[in-house]
C-alpha atoms as a PDB file:
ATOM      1  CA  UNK A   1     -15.584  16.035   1.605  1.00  0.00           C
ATOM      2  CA  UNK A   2     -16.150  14.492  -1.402  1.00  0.00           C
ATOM      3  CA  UNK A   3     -15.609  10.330  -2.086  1.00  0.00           C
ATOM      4  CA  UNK A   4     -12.118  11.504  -3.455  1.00  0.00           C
ATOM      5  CA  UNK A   5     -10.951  12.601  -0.704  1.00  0.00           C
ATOM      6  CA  UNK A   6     -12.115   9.812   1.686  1.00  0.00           C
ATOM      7  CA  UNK A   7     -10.533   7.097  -1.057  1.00  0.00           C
ATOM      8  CA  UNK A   8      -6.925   9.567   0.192  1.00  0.00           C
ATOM      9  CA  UNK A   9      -7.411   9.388   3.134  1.00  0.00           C
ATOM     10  CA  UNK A  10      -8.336   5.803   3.857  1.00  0.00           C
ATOM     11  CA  UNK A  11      -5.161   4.845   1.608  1.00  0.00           C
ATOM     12  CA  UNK A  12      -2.901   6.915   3.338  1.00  0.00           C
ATOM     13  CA  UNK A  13      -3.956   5.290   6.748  1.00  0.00           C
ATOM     14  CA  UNK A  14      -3.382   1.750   4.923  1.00  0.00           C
ATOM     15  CA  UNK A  15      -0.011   2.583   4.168  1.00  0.00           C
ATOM     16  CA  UNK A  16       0.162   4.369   7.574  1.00  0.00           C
ATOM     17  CA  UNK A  17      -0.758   0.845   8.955  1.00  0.00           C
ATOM     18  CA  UNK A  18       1.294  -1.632   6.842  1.00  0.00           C
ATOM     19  CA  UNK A  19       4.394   0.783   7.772  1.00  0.00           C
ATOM     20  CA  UNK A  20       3.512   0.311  11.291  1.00  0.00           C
ATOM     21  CA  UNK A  21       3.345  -3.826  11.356  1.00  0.00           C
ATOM     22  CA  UNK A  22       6.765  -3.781   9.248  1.00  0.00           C
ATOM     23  CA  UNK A  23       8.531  -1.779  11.770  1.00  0.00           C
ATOM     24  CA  UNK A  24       6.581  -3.761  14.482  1.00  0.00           C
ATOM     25  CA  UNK A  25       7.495  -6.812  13.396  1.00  0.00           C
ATOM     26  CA  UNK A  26      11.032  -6.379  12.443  1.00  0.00           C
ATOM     27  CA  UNK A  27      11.964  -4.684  15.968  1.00  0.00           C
ATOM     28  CA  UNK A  28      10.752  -7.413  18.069  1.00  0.00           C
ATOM     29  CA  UNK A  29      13.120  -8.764  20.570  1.00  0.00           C
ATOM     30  CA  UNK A  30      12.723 -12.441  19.222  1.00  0.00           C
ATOM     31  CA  UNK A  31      13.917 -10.953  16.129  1.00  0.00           C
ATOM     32  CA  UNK A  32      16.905  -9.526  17.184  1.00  0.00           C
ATOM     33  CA  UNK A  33      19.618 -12.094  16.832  1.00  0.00           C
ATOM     34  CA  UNK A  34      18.230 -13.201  13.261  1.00  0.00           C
ATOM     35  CA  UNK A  35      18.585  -9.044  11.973  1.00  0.00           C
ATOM     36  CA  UNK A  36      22.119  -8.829  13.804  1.00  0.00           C
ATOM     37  CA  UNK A  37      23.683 -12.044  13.002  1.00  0.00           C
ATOM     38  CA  UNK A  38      24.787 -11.078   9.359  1.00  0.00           C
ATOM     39  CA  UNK A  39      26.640  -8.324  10.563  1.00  0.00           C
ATOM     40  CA  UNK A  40      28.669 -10.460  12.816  1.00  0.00           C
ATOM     41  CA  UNK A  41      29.348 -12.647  10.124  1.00  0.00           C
ATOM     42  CA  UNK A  42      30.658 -10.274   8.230  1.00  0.00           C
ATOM     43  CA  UNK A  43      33.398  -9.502  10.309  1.00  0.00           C
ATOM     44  CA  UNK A  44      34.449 -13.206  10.772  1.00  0.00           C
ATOM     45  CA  UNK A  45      37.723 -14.328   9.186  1.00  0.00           C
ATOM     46  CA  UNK A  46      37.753 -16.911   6.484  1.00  0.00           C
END
């Protein structure tokens, strides 16, 4: 394997990574009412 190859593979692994913590952190049960509560509001009445 040449260096090119590693320099691939270590950034696809990064992005593999960063893609994890997104999803991690955006699906966290603390989180939920924050993501949902603009789709509630949406449907209120003015």
């Amino acid at each position: 394997m040449d260096w090119v190859d590693w320099a691939y593979l270590a950034f696809g692994g990064a992005l593999v990574a960063v893609f994890a913590c997104i999803v991690f952190y955006y699906y966290k049960p603390r989180r939920k009412r924050h993501v949902e509560e603009p789709k509630y509001r949406m449907l209120d009445d003015d």
